[in-house]
Protein backbone atom coordinates (compact mmCIF):
# COMPACT_ATOMS: atom_id res chain seq x y z
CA UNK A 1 91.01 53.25 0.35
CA UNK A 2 92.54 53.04 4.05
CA UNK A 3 92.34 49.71 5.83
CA UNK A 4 91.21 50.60 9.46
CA UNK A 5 91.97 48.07 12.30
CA UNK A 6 88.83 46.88 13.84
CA UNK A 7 90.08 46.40 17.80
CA UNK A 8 87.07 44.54 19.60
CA UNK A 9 86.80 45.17 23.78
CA UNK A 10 83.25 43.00 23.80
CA UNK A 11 85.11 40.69 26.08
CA UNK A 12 86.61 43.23 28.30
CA UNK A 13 84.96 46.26 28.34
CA UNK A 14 82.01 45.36 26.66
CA UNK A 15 82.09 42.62 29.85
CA UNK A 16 82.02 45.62 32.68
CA UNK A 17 78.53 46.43 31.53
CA UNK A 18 76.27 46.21 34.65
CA UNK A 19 74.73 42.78 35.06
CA UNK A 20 76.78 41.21 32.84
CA UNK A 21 79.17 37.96 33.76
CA UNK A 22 79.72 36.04 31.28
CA UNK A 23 81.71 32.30 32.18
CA UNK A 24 84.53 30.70 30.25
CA UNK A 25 82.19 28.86 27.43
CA UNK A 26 80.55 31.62 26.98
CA UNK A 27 83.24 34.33 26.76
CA UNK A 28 85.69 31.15 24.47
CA UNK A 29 82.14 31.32 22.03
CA UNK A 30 81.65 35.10 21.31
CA UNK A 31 85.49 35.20 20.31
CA UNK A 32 84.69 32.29 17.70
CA UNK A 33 82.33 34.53 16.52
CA UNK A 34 84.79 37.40 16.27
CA UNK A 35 86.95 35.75 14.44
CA UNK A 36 84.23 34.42 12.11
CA UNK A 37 83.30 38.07 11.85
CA UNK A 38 86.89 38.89 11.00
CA UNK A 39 88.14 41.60 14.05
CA UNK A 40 91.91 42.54 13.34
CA UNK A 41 92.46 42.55 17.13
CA UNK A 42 90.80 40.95 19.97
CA UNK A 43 90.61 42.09 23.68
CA UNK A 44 89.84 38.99 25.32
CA UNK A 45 90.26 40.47 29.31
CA UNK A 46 92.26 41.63 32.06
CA UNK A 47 94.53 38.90 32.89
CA UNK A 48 95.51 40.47 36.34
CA UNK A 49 92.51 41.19 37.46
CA UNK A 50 91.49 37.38 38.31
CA UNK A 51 91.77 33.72 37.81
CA UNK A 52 89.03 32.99 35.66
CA UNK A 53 89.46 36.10 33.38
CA UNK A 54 93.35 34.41 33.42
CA UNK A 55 92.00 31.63 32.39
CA UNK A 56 90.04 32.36 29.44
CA UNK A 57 92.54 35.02 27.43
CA UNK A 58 94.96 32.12 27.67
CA UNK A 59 92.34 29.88 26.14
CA UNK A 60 91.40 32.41 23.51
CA UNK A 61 95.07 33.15 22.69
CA UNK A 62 95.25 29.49 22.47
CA UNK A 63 92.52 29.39 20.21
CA UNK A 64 91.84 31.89 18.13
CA UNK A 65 94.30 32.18 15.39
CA UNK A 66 92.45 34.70 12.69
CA UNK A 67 92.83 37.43 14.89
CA UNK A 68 95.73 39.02 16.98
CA UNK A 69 94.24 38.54 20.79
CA UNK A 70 95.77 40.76 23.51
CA UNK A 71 94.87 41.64 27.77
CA UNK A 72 94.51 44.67 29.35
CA UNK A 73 97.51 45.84 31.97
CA UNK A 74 97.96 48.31 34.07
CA UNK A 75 101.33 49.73 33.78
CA UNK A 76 103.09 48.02 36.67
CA UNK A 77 105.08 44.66 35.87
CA UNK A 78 103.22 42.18 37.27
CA UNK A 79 100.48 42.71 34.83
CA UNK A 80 102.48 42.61 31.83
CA UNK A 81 103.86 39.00 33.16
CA UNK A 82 100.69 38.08 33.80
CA UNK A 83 99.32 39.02 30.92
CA UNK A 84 102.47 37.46 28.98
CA UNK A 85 101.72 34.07 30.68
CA UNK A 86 98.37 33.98 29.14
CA UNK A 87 99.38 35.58 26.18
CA UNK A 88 102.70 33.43 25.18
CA UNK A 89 101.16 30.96 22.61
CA UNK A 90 99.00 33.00 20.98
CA UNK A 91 99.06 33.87 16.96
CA UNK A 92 100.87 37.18 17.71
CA UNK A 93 101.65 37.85 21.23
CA UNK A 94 99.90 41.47 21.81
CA UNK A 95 99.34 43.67 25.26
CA UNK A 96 97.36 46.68 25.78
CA UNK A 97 98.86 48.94 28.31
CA UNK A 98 97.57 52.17 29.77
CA UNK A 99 98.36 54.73 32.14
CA UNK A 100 95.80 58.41 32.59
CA UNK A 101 96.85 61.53 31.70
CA UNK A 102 94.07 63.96 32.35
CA UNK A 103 94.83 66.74 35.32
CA UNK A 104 91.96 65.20 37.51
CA UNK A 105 93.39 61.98 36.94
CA UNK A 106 97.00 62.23 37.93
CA UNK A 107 95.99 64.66 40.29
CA UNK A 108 93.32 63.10 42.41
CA UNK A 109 93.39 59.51 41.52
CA UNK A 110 97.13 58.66 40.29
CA UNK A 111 98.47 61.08 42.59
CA UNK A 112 101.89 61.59 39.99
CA UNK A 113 103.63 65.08 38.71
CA UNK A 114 103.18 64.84 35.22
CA UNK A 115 107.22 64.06 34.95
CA UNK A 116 106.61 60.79 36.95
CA UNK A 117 103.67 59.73 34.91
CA UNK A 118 105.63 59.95 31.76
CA UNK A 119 108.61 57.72 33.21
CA UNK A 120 105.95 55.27 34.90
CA UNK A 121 105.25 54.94 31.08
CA UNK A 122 108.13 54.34 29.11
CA UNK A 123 109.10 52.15 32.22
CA UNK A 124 105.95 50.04 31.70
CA UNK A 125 106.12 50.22 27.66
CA UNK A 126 110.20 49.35 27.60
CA UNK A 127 109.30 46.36 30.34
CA UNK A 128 106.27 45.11 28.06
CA UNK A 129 108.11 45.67 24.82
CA UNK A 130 110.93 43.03 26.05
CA UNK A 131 108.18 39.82 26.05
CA UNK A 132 105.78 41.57 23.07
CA UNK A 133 106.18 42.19 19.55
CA UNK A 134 103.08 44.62 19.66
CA UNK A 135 102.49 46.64 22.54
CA UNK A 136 99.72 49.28 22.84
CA UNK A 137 99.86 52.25 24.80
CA UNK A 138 96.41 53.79 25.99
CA UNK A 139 96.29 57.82 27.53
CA UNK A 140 93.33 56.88 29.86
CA UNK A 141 91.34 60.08 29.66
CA UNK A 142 93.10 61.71 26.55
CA UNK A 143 90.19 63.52 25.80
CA UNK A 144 90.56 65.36 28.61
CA UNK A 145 94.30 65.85 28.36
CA UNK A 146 96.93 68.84 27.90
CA UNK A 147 97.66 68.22 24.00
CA UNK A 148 100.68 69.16 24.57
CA UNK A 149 101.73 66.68 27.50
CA UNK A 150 99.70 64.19 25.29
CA UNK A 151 102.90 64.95 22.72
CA UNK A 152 105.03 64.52 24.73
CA UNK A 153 104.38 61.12 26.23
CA UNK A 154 103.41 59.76 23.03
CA UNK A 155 106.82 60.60 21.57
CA UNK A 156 108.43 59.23 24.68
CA UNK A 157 106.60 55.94 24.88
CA UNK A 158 106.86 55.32 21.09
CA UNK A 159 110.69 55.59 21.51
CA UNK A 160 110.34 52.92 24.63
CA UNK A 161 108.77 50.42 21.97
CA UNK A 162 104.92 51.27 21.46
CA UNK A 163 103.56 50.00 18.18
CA UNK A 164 99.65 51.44 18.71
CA UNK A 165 98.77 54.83 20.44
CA UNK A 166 95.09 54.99 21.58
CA UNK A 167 93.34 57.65 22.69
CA UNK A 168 90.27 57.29 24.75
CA UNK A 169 87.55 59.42 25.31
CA UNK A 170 87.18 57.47 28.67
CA UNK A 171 84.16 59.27 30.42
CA UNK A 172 82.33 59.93 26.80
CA UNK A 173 82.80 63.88 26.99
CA UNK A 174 84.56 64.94 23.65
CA UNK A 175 82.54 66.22 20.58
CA UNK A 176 83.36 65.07 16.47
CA UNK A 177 84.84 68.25 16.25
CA UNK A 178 87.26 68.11 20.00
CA UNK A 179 88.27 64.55 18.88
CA UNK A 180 89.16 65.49 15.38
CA UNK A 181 91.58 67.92 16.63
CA UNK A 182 93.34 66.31 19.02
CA UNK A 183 94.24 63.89 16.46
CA UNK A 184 95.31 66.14 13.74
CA UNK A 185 97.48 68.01 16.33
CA UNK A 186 99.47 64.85 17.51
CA UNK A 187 99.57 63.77 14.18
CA UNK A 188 101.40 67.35 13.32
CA UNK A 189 103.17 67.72 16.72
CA UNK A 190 104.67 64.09 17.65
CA UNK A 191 107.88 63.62 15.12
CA UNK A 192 108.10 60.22 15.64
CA UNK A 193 104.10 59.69 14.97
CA UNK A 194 104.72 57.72 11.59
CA UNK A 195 106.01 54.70 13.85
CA UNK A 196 103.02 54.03 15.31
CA UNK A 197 99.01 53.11 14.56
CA UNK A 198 96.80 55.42 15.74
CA UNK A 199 93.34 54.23 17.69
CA UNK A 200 90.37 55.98 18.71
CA UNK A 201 88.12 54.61 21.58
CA UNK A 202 85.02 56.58 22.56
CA UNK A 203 81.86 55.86 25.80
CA UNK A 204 78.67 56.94 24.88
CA UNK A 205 77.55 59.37 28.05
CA UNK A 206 77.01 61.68 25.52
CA UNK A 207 75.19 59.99 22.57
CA UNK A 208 77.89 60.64 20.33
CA UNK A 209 80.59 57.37 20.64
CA UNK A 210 80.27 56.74 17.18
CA UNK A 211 80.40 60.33 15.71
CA UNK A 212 83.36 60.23 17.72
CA UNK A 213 85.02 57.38 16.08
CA UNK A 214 84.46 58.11 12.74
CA UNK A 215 85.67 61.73 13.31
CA UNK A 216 88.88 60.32 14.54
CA UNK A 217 89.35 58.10 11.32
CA UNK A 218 88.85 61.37 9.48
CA UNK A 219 91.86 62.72 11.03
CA UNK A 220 94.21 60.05 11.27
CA UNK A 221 93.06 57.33 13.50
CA UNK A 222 94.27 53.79 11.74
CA UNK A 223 92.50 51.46 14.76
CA UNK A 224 88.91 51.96 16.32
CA UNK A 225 87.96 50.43 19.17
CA UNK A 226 84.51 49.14 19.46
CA UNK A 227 81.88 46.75 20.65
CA UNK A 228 78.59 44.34 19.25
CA UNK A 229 75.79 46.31 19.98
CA UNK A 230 77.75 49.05 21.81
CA UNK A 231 78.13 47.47 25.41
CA UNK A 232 80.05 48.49 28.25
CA UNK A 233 80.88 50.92 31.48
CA UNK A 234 77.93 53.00 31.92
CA UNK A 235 76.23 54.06 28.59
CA UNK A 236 78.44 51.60 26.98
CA UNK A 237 81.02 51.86 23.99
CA UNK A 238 81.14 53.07 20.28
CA UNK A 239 79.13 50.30 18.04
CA UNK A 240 81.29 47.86 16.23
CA UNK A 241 78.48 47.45 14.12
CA UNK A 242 77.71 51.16 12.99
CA UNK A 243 81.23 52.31 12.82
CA UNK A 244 81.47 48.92 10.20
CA UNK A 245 78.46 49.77 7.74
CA UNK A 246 79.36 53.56 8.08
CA UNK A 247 82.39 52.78 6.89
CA UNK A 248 81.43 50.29 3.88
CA UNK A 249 78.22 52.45 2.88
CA UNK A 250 79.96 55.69 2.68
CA UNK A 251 83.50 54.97 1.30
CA UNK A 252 82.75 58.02 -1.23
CA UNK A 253 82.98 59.74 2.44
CA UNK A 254 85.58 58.28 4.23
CA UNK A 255 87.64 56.41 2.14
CA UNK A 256 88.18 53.76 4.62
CA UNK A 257 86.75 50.41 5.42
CA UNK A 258 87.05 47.81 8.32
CA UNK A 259 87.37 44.28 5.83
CA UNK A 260 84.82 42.85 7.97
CA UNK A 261 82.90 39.86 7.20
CA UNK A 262 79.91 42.06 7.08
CA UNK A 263 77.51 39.38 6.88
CA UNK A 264 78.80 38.12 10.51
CA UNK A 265 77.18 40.88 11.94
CA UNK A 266 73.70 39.70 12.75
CA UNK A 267 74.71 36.51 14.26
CA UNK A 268 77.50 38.43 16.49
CA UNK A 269 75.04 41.08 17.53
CA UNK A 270 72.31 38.12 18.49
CA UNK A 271 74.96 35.76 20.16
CA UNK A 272 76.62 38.65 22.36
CA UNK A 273 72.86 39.84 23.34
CA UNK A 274 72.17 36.22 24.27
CA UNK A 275 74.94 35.38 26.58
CA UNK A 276 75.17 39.12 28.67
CA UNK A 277 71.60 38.87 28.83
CA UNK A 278 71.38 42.50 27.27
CA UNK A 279 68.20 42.75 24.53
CA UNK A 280 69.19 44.81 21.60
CA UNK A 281 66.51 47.84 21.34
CA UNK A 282 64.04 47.23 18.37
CA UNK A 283 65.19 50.56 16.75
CA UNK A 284 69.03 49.85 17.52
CA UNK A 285 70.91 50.86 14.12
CA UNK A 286 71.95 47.99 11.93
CA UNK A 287 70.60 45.18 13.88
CA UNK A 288 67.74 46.26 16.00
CA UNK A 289 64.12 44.48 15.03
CA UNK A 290 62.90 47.25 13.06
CA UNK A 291 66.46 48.30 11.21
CA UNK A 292 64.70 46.91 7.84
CA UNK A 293 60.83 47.22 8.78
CA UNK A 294 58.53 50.00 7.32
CA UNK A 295 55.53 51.00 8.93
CA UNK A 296 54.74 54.13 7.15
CA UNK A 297 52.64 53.93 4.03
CA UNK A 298 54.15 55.76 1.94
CA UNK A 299 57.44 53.98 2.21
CA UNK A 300 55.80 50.66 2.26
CA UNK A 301 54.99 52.08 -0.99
CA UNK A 302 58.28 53.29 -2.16
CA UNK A 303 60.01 50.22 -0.87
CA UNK A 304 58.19 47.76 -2.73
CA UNK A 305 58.74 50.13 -6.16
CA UNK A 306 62.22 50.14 -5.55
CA UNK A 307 64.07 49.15 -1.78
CA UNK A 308 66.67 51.92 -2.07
CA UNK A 309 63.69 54.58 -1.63
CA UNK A 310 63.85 54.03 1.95
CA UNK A 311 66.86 50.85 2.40
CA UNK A 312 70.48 52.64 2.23
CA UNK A 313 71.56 48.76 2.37
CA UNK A 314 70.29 45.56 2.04
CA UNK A 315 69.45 43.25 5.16
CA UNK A 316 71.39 40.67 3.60
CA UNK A 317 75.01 42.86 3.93
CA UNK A 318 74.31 42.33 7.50
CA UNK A 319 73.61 38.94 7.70
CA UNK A 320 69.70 38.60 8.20
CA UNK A 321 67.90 36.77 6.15
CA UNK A 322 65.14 38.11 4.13
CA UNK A 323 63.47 34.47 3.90
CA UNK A 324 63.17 33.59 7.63
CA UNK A 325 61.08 30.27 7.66
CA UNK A 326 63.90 27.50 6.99
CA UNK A 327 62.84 24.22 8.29
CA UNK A 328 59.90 22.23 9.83
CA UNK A 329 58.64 19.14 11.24
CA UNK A 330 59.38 16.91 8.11
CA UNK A 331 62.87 18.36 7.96
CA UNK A 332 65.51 15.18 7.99
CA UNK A 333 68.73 15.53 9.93
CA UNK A 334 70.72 15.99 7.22
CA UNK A 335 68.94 18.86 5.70
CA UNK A 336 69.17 20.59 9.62
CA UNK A 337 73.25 19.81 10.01
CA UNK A 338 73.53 21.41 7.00
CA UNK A 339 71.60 24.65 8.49
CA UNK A 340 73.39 24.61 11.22
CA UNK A 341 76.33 24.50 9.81
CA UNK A 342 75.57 27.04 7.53
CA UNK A 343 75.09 29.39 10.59
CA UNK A 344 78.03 29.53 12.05
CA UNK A 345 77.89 25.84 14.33
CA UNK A 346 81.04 23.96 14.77
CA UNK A 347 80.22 21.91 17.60
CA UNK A 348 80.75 18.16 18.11
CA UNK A 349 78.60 15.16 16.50
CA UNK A 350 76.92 14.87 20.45
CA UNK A 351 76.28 18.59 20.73
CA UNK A 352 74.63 17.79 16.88
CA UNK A 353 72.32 15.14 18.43
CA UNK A 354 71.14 17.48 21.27
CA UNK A 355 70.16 19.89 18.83
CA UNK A 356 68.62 18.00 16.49
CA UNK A 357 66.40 16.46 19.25
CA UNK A 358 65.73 19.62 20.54
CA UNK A 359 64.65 21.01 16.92
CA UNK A 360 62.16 17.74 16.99
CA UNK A 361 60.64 18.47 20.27
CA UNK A 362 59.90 22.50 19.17
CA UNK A 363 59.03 21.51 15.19
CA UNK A 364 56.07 19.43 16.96
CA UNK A 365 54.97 22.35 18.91
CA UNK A 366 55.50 25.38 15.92
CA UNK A 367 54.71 25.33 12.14
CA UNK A 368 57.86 26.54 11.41
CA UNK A 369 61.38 26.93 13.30
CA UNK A 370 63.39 30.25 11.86
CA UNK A 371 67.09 30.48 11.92
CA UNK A 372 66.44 32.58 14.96
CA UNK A 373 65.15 29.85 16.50
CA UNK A 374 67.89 27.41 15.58
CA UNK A 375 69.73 29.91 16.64
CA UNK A 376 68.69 30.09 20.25
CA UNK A 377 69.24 26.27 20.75
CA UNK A 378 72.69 26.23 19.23
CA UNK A 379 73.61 29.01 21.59
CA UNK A 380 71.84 26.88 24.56
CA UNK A 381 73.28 23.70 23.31
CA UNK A 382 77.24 24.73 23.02
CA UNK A 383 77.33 27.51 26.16
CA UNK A 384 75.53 25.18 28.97
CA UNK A 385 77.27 24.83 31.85
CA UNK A 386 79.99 22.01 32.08
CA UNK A 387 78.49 20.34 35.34
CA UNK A 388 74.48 20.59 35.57
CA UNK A 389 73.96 19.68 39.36
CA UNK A 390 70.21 20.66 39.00
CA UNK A 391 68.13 19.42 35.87
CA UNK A 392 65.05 20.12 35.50
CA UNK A 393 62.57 16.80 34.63
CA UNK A 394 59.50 18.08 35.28
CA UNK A 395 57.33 21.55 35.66
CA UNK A 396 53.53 21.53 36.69
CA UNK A 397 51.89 24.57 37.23
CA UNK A 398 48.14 25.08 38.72
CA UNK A 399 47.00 28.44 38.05
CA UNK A 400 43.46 30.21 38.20
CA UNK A 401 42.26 33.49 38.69
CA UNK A 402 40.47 32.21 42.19
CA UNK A 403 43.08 29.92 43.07
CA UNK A 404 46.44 30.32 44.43
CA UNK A 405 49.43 29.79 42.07
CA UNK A 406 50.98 26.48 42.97
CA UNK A 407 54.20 25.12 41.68
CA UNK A 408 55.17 21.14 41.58
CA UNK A 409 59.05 20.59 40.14
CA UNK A 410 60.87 17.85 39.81
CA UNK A 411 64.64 17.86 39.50
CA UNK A 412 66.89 15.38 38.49
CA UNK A 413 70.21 16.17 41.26
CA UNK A 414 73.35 13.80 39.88
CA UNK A 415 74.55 13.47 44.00
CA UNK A 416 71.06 12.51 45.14
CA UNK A 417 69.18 11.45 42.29
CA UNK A 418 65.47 12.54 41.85
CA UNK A 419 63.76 15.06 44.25
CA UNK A 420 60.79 16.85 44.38
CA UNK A 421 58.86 20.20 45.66
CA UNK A 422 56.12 22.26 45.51
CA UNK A 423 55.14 25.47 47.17
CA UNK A 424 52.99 29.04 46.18
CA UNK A 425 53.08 32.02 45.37
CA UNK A 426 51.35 34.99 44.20
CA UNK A 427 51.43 34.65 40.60
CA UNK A 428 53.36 31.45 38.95
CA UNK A 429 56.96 32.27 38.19
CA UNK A 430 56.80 33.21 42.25
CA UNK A 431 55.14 29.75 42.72
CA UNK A 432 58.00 28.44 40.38
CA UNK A 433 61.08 30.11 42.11
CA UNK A 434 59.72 29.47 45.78
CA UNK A 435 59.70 25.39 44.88
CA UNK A 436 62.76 25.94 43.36
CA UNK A 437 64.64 27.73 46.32
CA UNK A 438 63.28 24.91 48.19
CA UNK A 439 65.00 22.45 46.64
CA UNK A 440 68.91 24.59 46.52
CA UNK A 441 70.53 24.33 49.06
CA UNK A 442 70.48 27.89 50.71
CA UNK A 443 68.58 31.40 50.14
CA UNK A 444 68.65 32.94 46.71
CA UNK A 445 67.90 36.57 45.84
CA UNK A 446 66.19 37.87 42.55
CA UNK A 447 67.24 40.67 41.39
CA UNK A 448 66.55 40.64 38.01
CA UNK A 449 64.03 39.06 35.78
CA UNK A 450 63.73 39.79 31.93
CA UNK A 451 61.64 38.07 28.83
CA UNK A 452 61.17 38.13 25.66
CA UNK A 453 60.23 36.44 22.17
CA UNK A 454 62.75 35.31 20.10
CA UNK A 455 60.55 36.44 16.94
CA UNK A 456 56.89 36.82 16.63
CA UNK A 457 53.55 34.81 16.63
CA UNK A 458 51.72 32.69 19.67
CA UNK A 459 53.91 29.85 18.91
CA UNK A 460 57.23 31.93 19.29
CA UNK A 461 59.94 30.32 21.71
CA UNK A 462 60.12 32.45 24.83
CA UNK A 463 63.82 33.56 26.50
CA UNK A 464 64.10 34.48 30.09
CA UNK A 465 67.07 36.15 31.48
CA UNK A 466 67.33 36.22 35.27
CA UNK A 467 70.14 37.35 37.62
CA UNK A 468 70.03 36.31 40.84
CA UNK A 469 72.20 36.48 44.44
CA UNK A 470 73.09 32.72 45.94
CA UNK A 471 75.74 31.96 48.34
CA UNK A 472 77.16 35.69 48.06
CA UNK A 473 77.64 35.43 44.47
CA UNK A 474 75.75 37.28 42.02
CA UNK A 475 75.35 35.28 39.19
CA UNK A 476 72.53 35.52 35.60
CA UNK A 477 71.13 32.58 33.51
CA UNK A 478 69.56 32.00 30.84
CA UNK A 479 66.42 29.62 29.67
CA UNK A 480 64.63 28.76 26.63
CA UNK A 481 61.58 26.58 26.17
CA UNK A 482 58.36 27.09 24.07
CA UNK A 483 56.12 27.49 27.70
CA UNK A 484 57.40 30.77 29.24
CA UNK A 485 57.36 29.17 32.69
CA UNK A 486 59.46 26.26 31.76
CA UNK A 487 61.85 28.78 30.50
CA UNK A 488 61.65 30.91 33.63
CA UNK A 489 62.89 27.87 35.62
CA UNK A 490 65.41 26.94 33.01
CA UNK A 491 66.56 30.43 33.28
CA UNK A 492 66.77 29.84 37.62
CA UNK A 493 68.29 26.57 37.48
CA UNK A 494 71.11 27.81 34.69
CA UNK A 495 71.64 30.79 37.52
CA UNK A 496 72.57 28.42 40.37
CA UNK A 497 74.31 25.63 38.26
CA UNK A 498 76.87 28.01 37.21
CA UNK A 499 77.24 29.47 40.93
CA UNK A 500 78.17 26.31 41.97
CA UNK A 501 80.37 25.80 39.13
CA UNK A 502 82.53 29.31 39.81
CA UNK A 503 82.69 28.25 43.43
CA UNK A 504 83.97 24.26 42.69
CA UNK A 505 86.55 25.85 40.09
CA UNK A 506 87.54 28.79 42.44
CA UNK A 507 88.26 25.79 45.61
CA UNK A 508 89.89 24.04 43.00
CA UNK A 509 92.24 27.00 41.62
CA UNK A 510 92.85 27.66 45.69
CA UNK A 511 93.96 24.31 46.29
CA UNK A 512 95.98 24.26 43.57
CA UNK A 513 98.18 27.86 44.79
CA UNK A 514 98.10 26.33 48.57
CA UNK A 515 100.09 23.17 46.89
């Protein structure tokens, strides 16, 4: 049974998904979670690229220890010491460089002979190899490369030092059967192939990013690079998630399997949705809301004679729980740090409190609170924003189908104290947002508003995602509440508290250079 490397890219590619801008908390949780779920290697960001994304790979590195964490760098030198500066102190110092090799690429957009690209990198690899014990090389656009210049830089830069060789299918446009033969024809053509892991990393344009990956593994990939729920550029990347139960439910097939901490899954999938704001489709495979429902009769039928009729695995590989109501209104604190606990939560004894309190205030309001709903409040709990200028105290809302929607907030401002607003609109989250914008200081653009249930029933907690343009910044937020419109403005306020955050830190990081 082959051991293949699970290489996670939520943080960085999965990251570049339209819409999606996730802060330091946020980004220092999901790799928590990754490491919980048990990734071999962790792609925590482009440390070149800017200050914050700097920032938090060197607090990653710094923190995650159960997984080897590396950066992205392009293959000029003041990446790799960039990257190697945020990199230093980590578990096992690891980079990720890359360089195209595709005609169109060092054609139109490199603008190299083929002889330069290959010296730009063994340059790069022999540079990065003096600071890192693992370096990866990527062939941006391999798919789309001459296998036979793809031999012949692979050979080169495994001599300068490279450890992994990965292969992307960059613009999703290979087939199963394209991507199994590229790799079977490096691994005959490249002599010097046996010192190095292969990886696979595949888009989705096509549909077909996981076919792809598993295809590769077939023929000799060792790594795969993935991400939860399949995120990233464009139609995103191969599913972490599929490629892992593919892997564990058909090792009569492959004979291969990830070691993942399978039942991790769930819990990864929901806290990565939560954060980047990106809802996983109901009939997503593995942890979409319907992966384990039956609707049909006659499997109802056959599923309650025997669950393999229809269930090729159990919910509970995957971490979701088959017996979803877990606590309620008589529920002691005790009994819910325990839960909490139990579900991944390894907060502080204040973060605890807030929590609990916050459990109290929804048991009164619902029967009973699911681990989906603990869930939620955990995530809102340990990812709020550091500095709340704007809190919200109080929401009223007059609404009638004769009347015009009218909004009265108040908000609790730590420079100022308490103010408050009111103002219309044509339906009530207008009325809400038109107080609100009021009461920031400056205009504020929606662009995006999204909401949903976190699970079912007229007492279900509602989630509102919202992006929104304020002081030139595009920035999302989040907010949950039991009333939709108190989450709506939760969701606004969270928006423009963490503008105003990235702007104090960027002044600060500014000052800080100019010293």
């Amino acid at each position: 049974m082959r051991k293949i490397n699970v290489f996670d890219t939520t943080l960085r590619d999965g990251e570049q998904s339209a819409g999606v801008n996730l802060n330091f908390e946020e980004k220092l949780e999901i790799a928590k979670q990754l490491e919980r779920l048990g990734v071999d290697v962790m792609e925590a960001g482009f440390p070149a690229s800017s200050q914050g994304d700097f920032r938090s790979v060197q607090a990653i590195a710094n923190t995650v220890k159960g997984s080897s964490v590396t950066g992205l760098a392009r293959s000029v030198t003041k990446d790799i010491d960039v990257a190697w500066e945020a990199l230093k102190k980590s578990a096992e110092p690891r980079i990720h460089v890359f360089l195209a090799t595709s005609p169109i690429h060092m054609t139109y957009k490199l603008r190299m002979t083929p002889d330069e690209v290959v010296r730009t990198a063994v340059e790069s690899v022999k540079y990065a190899k003096a600071k890192f014990p693992q370096v990866q090389w990527s062939a941006e656009d391999a798919s789309r490369s001459e296998l036979p210049f793809l031999a012949t830089i692979i050979e080169a830069v495994i001599d300068a030092g490279a450890t992994v060789i990965n292969l992307p299918d960059t613009v999703g446009y290979t087939t199963p059967q394209e991507i199994g033969n590229m790799f079977r024809y490096l691994t005959e053509n490249v002599p010097n192939i046996d010192r190095a892991i292969l990886s696979t990393h595949n888009h989705d344009d096509l549909g077909m990013a996981v076919a792809n990956s598993l295809a590769a593994i077939q023929n000799g990939a060792g790594q795969v690079e993935c991400t939860m729920n399949g995120i990233g550029e464009r139609a995103g990347n191969a599913s972490l998630e599929e490629i892992a139960v593919a892997l564990n439910i058909r090792k009569d097939h492959y004979q291969a399997d990830t070691g993942l901490t399978l039942k991790e899954i769930k819990r990864s999938s929901s806290l990565v949705s939560k954060l980047t704001g990106m809802i996983v489709p109901s009939n997503k495979a593995v942890v979409g809301a319907n992966a384990f429902a039956h609707e049909s009769g006659i499997h109802q039928d056959g599923v309650l004679k025997n669950k393999e009729t229809y269930e090729i695995f159990t919910p509970e590989l995957v971490g979701v729980s088959s017996n979803r109501m877990v606590l309620g209104k008589h529920s002691g604190r005790h009994a819910f740090k325990e839960k909490i606990v139990e579900l991944g939560f390894n907060g502080t004894e204040d973060q605890i409190q807030t929590i609990f309190k916050a459990f109290k205030d929804l048991a009164d309001k619902k029967k009973d609170v699911t681990e989906d709903d603990l869930f939620a409040l955990m995530t809102e709990a340990t990812v709020g924003e550091a500095v709340a200028h704007y809190e919200l105290e109080a929401l009223q809302v007059n609404y009638g189908t004769n009347n015009i929607p009218t909004a009265t907030i108040t908000l609790n401002v730590p420079s100022e104290g308490t103010i408050q607003e009111a103002a219309t609109g044509s339906g009530s989250v207008e009325a809400i947002y038109n107080t609100l914008e009021r009461m920031i200081d400056g205009p504020v653009i929606l662009e995006d508003y999204r909401i949903q249930s976190i699970n079912g029933g007229r007492d279900a907690l509602a989630e509102v995602f919202v992006k929104i343009q304020y002081d030139g910044v595009e920035s999302t937020g989040r907010g949950t509440a039991h009333d939709v419109l108190e989450a709506s403005a939760k969701a606004y306020i969270h928006a423009i508290n963490r503008t105003i955050n990235r702007r104090a830190y960027n002044a600060e990081r500014m000052k800080q250079l100019n010293a």
